[in-house]
C-alpha atoms as a PDB file:
ATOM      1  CA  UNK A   1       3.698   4.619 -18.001  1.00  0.00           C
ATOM      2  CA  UNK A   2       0.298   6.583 -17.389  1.00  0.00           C
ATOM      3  CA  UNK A   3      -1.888   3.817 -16.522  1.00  0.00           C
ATOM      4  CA  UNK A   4       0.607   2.232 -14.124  1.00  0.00           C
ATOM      5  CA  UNK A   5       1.483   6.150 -12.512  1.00  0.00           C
ATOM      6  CA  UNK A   6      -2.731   6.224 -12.242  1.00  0.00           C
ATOM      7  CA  UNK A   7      -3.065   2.237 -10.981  1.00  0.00           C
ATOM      8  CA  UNK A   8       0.276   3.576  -8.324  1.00  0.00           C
ATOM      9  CA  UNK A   9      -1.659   6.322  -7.141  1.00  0.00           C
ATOM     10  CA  UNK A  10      -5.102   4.758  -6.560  1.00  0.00           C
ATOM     11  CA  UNK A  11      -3.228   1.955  -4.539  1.00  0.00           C
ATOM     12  CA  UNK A  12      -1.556   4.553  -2.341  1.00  0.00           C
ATOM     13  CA  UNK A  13      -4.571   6.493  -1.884  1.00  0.00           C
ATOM     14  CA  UNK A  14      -6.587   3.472  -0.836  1.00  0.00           C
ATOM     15  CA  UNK A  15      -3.909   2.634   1.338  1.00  0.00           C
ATOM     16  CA  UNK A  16      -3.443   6.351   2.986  1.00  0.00           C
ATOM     17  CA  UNK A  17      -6.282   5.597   5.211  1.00  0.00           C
ATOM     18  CA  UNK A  18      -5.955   3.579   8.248  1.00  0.00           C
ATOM     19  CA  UNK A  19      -9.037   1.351   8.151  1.00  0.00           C
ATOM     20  CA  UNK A  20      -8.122   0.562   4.726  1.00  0.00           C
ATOM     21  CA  UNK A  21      -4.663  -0.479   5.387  1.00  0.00           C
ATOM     22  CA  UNK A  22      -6.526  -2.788   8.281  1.00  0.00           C
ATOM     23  CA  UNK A  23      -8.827  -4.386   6.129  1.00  0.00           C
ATOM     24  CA  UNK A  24      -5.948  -5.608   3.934  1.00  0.00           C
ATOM     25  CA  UNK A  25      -4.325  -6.577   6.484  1.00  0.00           C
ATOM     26  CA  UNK A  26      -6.870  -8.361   7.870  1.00  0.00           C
ATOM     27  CA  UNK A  27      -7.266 -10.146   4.143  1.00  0.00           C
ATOM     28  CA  UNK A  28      -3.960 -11.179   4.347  1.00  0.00           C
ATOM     29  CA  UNK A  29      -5.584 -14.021   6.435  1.00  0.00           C
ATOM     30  CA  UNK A  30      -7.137 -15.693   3.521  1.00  0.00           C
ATOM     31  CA  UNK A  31     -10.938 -14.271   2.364  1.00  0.00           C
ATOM     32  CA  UNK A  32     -13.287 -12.498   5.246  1.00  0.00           C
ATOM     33  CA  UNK A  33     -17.023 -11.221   4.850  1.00  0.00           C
ATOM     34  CA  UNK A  34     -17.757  -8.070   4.785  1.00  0.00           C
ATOM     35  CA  UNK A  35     -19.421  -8.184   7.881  1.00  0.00           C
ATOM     36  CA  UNK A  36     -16.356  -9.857   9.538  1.00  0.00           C
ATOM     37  CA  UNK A  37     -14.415  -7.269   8.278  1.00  0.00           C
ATOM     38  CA  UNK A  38     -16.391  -4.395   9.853  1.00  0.00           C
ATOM     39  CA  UNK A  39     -16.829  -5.837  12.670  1.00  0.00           C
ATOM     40  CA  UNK A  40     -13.567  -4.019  14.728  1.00  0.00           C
ATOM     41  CA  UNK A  41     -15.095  -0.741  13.251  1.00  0.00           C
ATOM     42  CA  UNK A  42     -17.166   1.833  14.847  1.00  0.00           C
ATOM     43  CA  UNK A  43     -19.077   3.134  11.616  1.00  0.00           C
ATOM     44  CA  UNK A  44     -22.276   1.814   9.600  1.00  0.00           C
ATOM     45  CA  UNK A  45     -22.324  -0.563   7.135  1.00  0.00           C
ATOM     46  CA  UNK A  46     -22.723   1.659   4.559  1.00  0.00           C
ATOM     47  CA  UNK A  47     -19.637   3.992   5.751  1.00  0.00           C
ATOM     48  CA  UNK A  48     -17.574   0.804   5.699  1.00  0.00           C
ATOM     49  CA  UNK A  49     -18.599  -0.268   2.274  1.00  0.00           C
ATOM     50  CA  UNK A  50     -17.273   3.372   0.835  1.00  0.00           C
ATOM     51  CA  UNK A  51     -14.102   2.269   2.192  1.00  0.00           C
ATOM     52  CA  UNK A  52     -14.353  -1.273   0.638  1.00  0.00           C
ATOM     53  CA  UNK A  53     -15.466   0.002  -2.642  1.00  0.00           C
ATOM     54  CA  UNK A  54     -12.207   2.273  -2.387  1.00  0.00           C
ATOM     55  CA  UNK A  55     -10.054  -1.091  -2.446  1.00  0.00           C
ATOM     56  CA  UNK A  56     -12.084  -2.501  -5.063  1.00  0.00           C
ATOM     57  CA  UNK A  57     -11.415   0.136  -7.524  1.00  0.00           C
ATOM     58  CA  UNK A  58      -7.945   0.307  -6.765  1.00  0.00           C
ATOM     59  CA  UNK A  59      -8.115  -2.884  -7.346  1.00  0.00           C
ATOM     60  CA  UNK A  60      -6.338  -4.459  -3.753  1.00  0.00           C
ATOM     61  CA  UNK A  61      -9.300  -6.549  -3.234  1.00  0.00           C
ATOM     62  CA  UNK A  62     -11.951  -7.718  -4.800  1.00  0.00           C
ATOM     63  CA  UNK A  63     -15.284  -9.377  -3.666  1.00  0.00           C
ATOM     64  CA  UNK A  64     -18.505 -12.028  -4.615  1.00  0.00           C
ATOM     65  CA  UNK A  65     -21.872 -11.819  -3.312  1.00  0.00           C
ATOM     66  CA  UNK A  66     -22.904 -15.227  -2.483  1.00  0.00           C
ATOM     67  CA  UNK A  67     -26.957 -14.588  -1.509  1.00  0.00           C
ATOM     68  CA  UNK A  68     -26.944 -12.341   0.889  1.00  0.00           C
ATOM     69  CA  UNK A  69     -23.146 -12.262   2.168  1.00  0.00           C
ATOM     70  CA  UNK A  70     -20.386 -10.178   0.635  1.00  0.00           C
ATOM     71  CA  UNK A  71     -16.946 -12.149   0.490  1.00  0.00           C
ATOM     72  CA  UNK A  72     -13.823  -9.862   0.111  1.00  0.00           C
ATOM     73  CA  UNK A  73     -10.475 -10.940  -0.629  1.00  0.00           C
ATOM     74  CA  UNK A  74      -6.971  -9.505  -1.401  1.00  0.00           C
ATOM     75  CA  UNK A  75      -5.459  -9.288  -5.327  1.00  0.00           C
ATOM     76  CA  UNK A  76      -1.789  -9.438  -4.277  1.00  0.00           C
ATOM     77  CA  UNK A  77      -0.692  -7.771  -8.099  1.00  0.00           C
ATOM     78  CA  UNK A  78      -1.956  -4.221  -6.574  1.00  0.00           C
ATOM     79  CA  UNK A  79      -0.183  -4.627  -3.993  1.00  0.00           C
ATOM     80  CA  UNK A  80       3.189  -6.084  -5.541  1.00  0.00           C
ATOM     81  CA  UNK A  81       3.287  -3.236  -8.085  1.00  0.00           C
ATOM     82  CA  UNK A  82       3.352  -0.835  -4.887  1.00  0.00           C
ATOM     83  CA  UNK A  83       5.999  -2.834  -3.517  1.00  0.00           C
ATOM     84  CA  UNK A  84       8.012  -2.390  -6.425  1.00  0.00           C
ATOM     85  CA  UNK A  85       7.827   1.041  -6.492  1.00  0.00           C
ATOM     86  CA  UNK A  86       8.734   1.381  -3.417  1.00  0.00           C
ATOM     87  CA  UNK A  87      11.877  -1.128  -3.693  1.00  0.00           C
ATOM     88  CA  UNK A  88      13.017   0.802  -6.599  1.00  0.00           C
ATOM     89  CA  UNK A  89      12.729   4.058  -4.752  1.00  0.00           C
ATOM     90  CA  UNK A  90      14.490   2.413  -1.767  1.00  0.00           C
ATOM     91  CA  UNK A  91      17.786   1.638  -3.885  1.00  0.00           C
ATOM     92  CA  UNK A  92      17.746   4.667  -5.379  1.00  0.00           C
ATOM     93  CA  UNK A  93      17.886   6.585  -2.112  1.00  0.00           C
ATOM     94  CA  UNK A  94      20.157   4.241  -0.610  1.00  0.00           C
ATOM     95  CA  UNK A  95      22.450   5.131  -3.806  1.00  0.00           C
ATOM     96  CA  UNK A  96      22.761   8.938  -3.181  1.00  0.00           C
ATOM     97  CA  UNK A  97      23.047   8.484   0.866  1.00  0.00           C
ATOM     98  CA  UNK A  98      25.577   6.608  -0.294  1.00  0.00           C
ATOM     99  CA  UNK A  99      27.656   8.726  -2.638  1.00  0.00           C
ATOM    100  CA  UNK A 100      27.119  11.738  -0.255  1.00  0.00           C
ATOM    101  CA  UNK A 101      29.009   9.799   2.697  1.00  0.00           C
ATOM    102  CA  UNK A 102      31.816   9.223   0.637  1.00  0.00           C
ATOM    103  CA  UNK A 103      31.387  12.845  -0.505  1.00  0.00           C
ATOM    104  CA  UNK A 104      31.566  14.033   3.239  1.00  0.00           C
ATOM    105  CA  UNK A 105      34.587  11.494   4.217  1.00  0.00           C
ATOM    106  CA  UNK A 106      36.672  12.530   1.378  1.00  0.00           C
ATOM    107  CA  UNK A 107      35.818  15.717   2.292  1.00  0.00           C
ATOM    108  CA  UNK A 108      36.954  15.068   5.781  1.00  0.00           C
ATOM    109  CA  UNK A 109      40.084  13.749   5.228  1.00  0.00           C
ATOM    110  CA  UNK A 110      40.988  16.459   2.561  1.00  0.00           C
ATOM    111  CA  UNK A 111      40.424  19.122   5.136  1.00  0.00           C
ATOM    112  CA  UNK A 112      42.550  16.546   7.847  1.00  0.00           C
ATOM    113  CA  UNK A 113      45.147  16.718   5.588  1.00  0.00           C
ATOM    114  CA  UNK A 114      45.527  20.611   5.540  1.00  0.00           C
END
């Protein structure tokens, strides 16, 4: 349960930042270069590759330098195992919204009643 509570929370802290979240989105495309990927970005190179190492050691992406260009693209497991938190999480809540509203309406129609 640790390793998968520490591989959660390195997957949502890569994706708390917005040009992180872009550049997987962006991946969801099919592989991109580096340079392709920083390309809607105004930072330097080596600003952008913080942000890329970030994914890669969350492990949402991954990349292979072919001479000199750096091809990045997305490891869908990462980013399944963050879905199914969040599913889980989602029926859960859905559960107790649930049994409160039937809490309040029979609670309603108890105090109709008197």
């Amino acid at each position: 349960m640790e390793n998968n509570q520490t591989t959660l929370d390195s997957v949502f802290q890569a994706l708390a930042d917005p040009t992180r979240r872009a550049v997987i989105q962006k991946l969801t495309s099919g592989p991109a270069s580096v340079k392709e990927l920083a390309e809607p970005f105004d930072m330097a190179l080596p600003s952008f590759m913080k942000h890329i190492s970030v994914l890669e050691n969350s492990g949402l992406i991954q990349s292979e330098k072919v001479g000199r260009v750096r091809t990045c693209e997305i490891k869908p497991k990462q980013l399944s195992a963050a879905e199914k938190w969040i599913n889980t999480q989602t029926v859960l809540w859905e559960g107790r919204m649930e049994r409160m509203a039937n809490y309040v309406e029979a609670l309603a129609a108890e105090n109709k009643g008197d």
